[in-house]
N, C-alpha and C. Protein backbone atom coordinates (compact mmCIF):
# COMPACT_ATOMS: atom_id res chain seq x y z
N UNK A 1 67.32 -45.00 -29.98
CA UNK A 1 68.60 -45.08 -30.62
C UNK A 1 69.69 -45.35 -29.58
N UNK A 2 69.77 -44.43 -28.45
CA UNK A 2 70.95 -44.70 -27.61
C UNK A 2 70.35 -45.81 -26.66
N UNK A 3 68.95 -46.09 -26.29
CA UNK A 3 68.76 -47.72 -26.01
C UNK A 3 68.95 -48.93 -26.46
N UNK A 4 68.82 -48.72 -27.54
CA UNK A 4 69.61 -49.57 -28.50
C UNK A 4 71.42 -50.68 -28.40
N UNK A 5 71.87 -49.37 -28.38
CA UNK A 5 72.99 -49.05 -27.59
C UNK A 5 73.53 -49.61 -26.18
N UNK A 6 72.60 -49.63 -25.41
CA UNK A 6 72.87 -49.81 -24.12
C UNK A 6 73.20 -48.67 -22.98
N UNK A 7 72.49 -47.45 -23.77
CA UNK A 7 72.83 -45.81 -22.99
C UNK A 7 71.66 -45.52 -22.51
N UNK A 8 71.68 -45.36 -21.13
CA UNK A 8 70.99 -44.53 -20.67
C UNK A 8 70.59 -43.49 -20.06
N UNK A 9 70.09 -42.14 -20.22
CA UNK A 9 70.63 -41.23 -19.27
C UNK A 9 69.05 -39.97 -19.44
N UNK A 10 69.29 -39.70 -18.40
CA UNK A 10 68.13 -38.11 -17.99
C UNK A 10 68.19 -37.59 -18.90
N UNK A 11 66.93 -36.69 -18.90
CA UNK A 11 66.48 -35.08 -19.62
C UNK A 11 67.82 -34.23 -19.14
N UNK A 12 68.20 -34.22 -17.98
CA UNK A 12 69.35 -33.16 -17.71
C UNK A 12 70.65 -34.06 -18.15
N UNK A 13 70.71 -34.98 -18.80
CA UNK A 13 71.90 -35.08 -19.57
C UNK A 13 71.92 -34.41 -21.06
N UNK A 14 70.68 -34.69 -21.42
CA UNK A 14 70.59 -34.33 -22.92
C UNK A 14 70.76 -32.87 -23.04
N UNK A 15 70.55 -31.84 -21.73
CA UNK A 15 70.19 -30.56 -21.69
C UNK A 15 71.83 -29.86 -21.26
N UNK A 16 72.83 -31.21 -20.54
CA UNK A 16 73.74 -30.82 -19.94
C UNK A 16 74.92 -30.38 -21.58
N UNK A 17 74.14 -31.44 -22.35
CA UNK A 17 75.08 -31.92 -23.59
C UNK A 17 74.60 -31.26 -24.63
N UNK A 18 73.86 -29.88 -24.28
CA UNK A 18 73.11 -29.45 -25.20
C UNK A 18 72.52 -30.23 -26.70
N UNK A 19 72.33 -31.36 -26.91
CA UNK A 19 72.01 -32.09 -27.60
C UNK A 19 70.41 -31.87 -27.95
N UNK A 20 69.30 -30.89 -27.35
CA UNK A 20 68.20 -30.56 -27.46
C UNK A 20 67.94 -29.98 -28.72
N UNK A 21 68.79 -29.45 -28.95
CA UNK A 21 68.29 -28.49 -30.31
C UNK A 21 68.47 -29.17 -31.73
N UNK A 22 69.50 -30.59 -31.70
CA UNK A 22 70.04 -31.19 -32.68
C UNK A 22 68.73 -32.42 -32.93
N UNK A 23 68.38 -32.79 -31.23
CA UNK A 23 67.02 -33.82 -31.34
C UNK A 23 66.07 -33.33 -32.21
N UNK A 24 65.71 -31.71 -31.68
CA UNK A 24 64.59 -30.97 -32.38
C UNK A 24 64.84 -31.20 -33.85
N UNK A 25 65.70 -30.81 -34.31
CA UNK A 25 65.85 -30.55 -35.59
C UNK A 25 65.79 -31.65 -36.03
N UNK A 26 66.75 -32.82 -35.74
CA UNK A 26 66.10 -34.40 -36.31
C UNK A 26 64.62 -34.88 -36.55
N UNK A 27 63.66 -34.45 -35.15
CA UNK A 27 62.56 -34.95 -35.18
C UNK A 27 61.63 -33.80 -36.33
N UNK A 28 62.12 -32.76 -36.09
CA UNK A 28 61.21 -31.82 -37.19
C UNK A 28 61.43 -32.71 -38.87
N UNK A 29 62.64 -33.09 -39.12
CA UNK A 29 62.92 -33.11 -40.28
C UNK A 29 62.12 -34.72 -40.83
N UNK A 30 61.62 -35.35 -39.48
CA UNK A 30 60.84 -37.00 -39.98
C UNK A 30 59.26 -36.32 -39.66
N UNK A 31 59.04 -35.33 -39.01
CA UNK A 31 57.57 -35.07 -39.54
C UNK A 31 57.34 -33.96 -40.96
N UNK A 32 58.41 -33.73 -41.44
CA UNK A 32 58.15 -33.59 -43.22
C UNK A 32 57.66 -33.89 -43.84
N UNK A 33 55.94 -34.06 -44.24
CA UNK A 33 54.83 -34.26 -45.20
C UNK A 33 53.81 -35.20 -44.24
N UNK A 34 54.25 -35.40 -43.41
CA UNK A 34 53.35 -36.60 -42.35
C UNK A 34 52.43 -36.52 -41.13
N UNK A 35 51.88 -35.06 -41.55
CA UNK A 35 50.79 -34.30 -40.95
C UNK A 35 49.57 -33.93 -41.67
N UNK A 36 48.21 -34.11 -41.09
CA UNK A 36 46.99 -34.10 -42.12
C UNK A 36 47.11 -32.32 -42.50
N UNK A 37 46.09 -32.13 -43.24
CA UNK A 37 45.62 -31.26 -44.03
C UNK A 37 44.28 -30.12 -43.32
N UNK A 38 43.99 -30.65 -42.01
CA UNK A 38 43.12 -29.88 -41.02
C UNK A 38 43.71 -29.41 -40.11
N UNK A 39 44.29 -28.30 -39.71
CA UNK A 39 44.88 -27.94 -38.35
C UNK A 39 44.25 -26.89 -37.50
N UNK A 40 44.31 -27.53 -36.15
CA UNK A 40 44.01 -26.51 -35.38
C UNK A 40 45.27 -25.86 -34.42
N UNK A 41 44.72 -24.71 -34.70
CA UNK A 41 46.13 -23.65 -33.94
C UNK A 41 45.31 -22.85 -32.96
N UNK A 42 46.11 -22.89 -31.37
CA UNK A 42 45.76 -22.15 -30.79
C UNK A 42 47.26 -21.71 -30.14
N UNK A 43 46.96 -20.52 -28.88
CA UNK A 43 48.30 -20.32 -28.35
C UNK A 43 48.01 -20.29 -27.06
N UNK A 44 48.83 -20.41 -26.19
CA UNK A 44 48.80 -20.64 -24.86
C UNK A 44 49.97 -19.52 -23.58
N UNK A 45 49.89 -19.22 -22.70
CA UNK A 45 50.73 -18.44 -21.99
C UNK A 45 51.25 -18.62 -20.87
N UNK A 46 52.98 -19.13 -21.00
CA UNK A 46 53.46 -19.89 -20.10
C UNK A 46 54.65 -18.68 -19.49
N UNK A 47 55.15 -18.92 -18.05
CA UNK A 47 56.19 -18.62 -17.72
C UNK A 47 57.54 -19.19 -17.79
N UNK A 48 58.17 -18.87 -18.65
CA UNK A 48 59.41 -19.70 -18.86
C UNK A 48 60.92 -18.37 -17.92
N UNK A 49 61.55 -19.07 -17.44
CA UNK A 49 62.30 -18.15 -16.89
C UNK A 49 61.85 -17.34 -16.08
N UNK A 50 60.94 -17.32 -15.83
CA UNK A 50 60.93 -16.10 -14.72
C UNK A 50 60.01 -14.74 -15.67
N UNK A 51 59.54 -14.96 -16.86
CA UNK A 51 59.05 -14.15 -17.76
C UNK A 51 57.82 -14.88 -18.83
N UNK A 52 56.67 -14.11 -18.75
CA UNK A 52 55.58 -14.87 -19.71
C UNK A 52 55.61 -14.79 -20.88
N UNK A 53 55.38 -16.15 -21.95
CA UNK A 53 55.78 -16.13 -23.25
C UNK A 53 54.41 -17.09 -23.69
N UNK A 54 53.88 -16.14 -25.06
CA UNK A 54 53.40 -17.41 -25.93
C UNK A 54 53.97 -18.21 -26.46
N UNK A 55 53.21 -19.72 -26.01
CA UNK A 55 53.49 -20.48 -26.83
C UNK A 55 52.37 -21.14 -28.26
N UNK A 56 52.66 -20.53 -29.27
CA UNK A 56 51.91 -21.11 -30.77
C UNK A 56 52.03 -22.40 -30.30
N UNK A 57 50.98 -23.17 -30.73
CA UNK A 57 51.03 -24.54 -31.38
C UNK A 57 49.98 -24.94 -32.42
N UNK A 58 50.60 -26.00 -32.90
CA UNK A 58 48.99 -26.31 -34.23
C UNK A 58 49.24 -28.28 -33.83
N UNK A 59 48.24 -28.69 -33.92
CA UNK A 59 48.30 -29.90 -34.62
C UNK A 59 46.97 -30.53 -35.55
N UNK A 60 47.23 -31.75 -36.23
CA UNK A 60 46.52 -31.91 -37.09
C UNK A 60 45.08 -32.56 -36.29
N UNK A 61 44.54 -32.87 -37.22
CA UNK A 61 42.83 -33.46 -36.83
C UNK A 61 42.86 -34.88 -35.90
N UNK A 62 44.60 -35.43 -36.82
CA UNK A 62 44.34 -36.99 -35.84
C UNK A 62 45.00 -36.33 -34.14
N UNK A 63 45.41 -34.86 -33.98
CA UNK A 63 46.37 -34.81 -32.79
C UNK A 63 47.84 -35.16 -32.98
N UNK A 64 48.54 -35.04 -34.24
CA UNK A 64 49.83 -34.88 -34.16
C UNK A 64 50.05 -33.59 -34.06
N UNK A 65 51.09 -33.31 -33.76
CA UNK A 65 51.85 -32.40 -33.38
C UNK A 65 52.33 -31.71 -34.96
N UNK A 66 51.73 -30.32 -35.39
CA UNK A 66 52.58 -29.80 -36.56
C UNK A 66 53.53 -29.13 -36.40
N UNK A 67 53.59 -28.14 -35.26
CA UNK A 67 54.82 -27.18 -34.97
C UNK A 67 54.39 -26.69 -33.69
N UNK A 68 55.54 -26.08 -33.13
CA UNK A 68 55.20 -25.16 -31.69
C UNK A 68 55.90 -23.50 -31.85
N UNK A 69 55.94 -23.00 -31.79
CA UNK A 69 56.34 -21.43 -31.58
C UNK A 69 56.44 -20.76 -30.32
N UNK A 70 57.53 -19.89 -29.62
CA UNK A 70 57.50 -19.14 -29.02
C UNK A 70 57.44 -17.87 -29.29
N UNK A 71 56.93 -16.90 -28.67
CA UNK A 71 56.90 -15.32 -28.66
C UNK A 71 56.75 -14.81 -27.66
N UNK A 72 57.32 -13.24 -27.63
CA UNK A 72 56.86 -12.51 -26.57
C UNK A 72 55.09 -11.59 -26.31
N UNK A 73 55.06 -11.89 -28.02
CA UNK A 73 53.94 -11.11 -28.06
C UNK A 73 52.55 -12.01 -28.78
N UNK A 74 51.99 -11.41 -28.74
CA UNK A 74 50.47 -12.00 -29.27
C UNK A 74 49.93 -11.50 -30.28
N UNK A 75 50.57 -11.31 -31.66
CA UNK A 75 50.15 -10.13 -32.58
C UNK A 75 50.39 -11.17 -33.86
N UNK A 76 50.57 -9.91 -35.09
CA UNK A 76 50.71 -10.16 -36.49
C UNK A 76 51.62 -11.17 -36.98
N UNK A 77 52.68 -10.53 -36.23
CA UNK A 77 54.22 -11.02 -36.92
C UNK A 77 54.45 -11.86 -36.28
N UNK A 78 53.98 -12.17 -34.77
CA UNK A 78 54.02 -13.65 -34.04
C UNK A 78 53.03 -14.89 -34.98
N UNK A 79 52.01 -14.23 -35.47
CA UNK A 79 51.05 -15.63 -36.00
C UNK A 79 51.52 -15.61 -37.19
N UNK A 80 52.51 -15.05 -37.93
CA UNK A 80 52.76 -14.77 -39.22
C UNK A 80 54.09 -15.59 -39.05
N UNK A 81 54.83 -15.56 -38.54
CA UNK A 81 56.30 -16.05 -38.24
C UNK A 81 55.65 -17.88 -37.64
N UNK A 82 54.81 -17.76 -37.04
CA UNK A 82 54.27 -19.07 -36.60
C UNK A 82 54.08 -20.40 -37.94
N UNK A 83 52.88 -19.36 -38.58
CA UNK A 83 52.39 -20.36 -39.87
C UNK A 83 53.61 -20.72 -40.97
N UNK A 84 54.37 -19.79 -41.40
CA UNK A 84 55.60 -19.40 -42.46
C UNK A 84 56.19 -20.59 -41.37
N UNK A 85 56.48 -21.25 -40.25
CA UNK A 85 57.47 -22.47 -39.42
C UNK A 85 56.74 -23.19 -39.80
N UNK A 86 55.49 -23.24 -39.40
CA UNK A 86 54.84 -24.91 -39.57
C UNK A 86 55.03 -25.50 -41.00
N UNK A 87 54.59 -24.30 -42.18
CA UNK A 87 54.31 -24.67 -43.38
C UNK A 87 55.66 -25.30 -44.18
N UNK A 88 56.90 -24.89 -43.27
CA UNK A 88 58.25 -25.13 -44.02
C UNK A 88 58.61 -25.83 -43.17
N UNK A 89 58.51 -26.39 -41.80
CA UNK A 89 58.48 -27.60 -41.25
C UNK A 89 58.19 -29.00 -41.57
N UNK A 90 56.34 -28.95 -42.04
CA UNK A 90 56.02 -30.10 -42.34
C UNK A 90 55.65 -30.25 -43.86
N UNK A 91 56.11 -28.86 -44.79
CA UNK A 91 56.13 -29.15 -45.91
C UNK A 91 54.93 -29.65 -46.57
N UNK A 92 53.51 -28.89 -45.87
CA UNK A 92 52.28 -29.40 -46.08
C UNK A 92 51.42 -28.16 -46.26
N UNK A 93 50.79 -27.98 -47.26
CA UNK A 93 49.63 -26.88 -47.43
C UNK A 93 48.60 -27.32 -46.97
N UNK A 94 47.87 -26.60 -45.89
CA UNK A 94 46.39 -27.16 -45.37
C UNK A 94 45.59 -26.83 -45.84
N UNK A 95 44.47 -27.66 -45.78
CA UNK A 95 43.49 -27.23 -46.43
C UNK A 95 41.94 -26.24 -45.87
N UNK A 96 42.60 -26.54 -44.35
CA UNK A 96 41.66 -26.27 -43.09
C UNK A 96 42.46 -26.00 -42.18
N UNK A 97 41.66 -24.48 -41.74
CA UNK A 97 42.74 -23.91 -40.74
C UNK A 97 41.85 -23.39 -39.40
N UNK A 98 41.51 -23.77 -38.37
CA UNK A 98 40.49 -23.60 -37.34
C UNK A 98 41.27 -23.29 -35.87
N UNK A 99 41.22 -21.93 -35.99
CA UNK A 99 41.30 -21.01 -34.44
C UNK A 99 40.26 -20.70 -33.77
N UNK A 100 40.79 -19.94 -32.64
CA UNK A 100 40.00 -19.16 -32.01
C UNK A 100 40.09 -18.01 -32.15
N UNK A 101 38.91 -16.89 -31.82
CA UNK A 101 38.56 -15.90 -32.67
C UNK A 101 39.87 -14.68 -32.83
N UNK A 102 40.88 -14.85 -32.01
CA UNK A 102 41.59 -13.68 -32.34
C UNK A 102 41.70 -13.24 -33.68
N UNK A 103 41.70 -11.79 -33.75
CA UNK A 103 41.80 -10.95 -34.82
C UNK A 103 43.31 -11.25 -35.72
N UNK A 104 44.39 -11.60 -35.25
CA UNK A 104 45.18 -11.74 -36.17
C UNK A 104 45.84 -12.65 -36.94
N UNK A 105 44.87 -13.77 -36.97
CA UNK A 105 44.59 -14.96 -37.80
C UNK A 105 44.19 -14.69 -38.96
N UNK A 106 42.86 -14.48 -39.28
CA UNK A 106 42.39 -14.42 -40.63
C UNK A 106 43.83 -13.95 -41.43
N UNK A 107 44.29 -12.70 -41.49
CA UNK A 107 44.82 -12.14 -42.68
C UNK A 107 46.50 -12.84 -42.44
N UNK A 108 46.79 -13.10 -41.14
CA UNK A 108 48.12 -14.06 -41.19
C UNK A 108 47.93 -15.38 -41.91
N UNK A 109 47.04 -15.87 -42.09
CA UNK A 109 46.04 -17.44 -42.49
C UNK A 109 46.33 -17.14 -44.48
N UNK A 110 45.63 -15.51 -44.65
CA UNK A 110 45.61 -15.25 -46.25
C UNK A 110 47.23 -15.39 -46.55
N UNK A 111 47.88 -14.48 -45.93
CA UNK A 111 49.37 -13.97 -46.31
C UNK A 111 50.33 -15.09 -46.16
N UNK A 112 50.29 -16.06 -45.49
CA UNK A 112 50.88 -16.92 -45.31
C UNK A 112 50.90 -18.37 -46.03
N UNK A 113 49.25 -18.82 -45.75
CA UNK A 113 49.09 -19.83 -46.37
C UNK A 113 47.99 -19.95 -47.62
N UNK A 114 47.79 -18.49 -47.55
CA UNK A 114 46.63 -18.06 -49.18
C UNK A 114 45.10 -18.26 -49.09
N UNK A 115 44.61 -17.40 -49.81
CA UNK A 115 43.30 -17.63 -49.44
C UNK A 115 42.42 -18.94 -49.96
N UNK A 116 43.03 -19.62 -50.45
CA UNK A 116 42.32 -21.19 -50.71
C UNK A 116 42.05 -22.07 -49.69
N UNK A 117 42.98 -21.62 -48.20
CA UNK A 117 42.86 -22.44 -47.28
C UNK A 117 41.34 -21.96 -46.57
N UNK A 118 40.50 -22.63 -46.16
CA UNK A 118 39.55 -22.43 -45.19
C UNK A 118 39.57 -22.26 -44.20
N UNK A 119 39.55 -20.77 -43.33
CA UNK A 119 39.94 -20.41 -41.77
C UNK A 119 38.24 -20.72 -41.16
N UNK A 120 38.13 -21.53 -40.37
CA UNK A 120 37.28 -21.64 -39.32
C UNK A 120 37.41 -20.81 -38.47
N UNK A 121 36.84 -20.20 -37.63
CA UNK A 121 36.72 -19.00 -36.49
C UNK A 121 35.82 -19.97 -35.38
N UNK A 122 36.15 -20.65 -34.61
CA UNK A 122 35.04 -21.43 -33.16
C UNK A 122 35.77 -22.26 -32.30
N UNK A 123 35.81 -21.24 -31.20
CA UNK A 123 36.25 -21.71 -29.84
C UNK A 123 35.67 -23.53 -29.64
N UNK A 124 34.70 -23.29 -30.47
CA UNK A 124 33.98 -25.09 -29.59
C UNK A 124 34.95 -25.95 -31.26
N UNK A 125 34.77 -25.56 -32.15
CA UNK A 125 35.35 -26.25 -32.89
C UNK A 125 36.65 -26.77 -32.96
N UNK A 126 37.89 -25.46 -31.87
CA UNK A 126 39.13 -25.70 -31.64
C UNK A 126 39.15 -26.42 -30.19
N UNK A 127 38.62 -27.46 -29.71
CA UNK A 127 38.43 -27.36 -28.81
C UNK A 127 39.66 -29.11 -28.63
N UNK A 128 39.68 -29.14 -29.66
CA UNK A 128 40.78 -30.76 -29.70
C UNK A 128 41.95 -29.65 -29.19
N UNK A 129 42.61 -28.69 -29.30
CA UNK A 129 44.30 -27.89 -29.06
C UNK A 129 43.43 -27.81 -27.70
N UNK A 130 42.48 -26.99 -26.91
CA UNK A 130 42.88 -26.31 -26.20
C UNK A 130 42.53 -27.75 -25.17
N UNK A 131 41.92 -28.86 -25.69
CA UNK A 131 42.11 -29.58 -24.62
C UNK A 131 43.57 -30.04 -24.09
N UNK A 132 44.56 -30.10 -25.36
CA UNK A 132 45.47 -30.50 -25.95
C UNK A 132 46.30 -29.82 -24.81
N UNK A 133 46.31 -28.57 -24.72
CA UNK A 133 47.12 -27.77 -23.95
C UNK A 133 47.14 -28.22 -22.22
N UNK A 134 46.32 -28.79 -22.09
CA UNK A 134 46.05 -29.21 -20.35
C UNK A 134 47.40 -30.12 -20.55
N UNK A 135 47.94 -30.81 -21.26
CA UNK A 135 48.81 -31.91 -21.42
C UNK A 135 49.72 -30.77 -20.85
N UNK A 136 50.15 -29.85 -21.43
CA UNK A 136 51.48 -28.82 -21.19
C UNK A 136 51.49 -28.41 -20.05
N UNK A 137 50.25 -27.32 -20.03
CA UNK A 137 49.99 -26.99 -18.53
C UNK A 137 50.15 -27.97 -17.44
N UNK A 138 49.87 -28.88 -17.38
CA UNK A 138 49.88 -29.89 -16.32
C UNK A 138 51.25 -30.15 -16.13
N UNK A 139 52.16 -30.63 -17.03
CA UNK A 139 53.45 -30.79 -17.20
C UNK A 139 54.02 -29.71 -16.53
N UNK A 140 53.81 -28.60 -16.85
CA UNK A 140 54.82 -27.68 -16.29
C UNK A 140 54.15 -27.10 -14.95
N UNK A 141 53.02 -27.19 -14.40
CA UNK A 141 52.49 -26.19 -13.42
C UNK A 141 52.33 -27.21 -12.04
N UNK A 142 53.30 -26.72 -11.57
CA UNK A 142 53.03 -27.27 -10.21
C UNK A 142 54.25 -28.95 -9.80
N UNK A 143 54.54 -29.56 -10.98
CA UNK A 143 55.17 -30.51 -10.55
C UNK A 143 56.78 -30.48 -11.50
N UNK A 144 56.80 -29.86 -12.68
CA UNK A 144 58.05 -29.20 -13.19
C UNK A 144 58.37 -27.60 -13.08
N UNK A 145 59.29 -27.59 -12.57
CA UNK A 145 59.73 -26.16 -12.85
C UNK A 145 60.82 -25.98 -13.81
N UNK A 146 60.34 -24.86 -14.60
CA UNK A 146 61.38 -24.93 -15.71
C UNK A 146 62.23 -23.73 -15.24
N UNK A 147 63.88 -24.30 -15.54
CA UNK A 147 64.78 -23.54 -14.94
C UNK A 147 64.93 -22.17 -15.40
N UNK A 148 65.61 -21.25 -14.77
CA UNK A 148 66.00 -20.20 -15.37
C UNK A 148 66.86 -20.19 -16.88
N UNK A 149 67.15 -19.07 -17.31
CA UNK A 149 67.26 -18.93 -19.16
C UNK A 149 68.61 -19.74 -18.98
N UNK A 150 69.48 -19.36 -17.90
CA UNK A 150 70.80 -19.86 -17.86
C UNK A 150 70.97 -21.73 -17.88
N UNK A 151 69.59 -21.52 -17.63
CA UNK A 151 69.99 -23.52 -17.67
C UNK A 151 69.33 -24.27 -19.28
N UNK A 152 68.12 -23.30 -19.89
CA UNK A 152 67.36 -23.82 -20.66
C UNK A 152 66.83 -22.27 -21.30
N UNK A 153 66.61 -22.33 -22.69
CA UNK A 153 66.40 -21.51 -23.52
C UNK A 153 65.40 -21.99 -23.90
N UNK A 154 64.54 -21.29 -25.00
CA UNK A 154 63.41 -21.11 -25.82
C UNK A 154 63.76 -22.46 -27.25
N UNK A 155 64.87 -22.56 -27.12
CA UNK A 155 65.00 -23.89 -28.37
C UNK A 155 65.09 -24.84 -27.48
N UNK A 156 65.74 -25.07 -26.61
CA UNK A 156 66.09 -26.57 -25.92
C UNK A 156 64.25 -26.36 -25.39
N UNK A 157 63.18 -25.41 -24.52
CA UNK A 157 61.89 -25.95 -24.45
C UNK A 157 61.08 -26.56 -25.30
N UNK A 158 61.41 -25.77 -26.95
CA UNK A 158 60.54 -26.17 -28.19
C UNK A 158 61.00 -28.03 -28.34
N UNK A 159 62.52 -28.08 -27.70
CA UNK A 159 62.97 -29.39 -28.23
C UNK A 159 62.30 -30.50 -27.12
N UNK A 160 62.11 -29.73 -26.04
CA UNK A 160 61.50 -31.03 -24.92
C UNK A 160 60.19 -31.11 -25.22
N UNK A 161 59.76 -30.24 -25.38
CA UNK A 161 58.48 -30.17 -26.48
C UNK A 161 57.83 -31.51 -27.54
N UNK A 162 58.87 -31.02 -28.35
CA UNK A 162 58.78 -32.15 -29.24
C UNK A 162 58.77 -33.74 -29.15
N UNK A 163 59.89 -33.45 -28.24
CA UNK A 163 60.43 -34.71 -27.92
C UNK A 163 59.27 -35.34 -27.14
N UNK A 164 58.88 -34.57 -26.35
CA UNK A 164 57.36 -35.44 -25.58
C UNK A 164 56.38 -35.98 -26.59
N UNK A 165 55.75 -34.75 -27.29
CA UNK A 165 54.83 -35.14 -28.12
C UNK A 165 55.09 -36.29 -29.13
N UNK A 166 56.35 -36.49 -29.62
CA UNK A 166 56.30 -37.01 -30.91
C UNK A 166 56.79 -38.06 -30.19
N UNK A 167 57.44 -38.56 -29.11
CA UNK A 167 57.52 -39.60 -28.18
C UNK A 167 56.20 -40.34 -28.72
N UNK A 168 54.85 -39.90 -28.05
CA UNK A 168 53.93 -40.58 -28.10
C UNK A 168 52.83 -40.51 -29.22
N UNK A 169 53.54 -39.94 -30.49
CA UNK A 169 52.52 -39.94 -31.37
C UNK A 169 53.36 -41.13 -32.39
N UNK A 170 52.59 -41.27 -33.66
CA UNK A 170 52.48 -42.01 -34.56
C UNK A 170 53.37 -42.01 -35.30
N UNK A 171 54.26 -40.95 -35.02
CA UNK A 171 55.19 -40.01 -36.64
C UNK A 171 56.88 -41.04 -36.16
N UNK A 172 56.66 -41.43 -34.57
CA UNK A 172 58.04 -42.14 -33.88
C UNK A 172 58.42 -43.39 -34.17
């Protein structure tokens, strides 16, 4: 859009202009129904700030991107608050829902998205996310450092987030 234009400018302009959170929300609102019906969700554990945080993610069977989540914790109300985003994100009931074995899937999986959906339980079966995740890890470990809270928050990361993934997926 702003190439278009004839604008060009850095990640630390968009971050200077807080404009991250408005991208996010644009790009959430064009993957609205345009994610398959198989997702795999796993979570991952990053240092952001100077402090370790899960990060949820799911995407679908082809590898789009359905949603990302942050938390501090690894529990109920984190995988419960996770699914209740994706499902009102992309405005899609799945039909297939395939983690890894943590315990507080299944009944976040019933309460959330009902028991019609099919929860898979297999590390080798989720194995499209957690390859998925080397993409992140790599990104951030060792050749980005992500700044302290004062420069970048938990929405402007979900938004660079996005912005990568859906950069190079299908939904752009």
């Amino acid at each position: 859009m702003f190439l278009i234009r004839g604008l060009v400018f850095t990640h630390e302009a968009v971050r200077d202009w807080e404009l991250a959170p408005l991208i996010a929300e644009g790009l959430r609102k064009r993957r609205a129904g345009k994610v398959g019906r198989c997702w795999h969700i796993d979570e991952t554990y990053l240092k952001i700030a100077g402090e370790w945080c899960y990060l949820y993610r799911a995407i679908d069977r082809d590898g789009n991107l359905v949603d990302v989540y942050l938390s501090e914790t690894r529990d109920m109300a984190a995988a419960k608050a996770f699914l209740r985003s994706a499902r009102s994100v992309t405005q899609v009931e799945p039909e297939q829902v395939t983690t890894d074995g943590h315990t507080s899937y299944p009944k976040a999986i019933a309460d959330e998205l009902g028991t019609d959906v099919d929860h898979r339980t297999s590390q080798y079966k989720n194995n499209v996310i957690e390859q998925d995740h080397r993409g992140i890890k790599g990104r951030y470990r060792g050749t980005v450092t992500i700044p302290s809270s004062s420069h970048i928050d938990g929405k402007e990361l979900k938004a660079l987030i996005f912005a990568n993934f859906l950069k190079n997926s299908s939904l752009s």
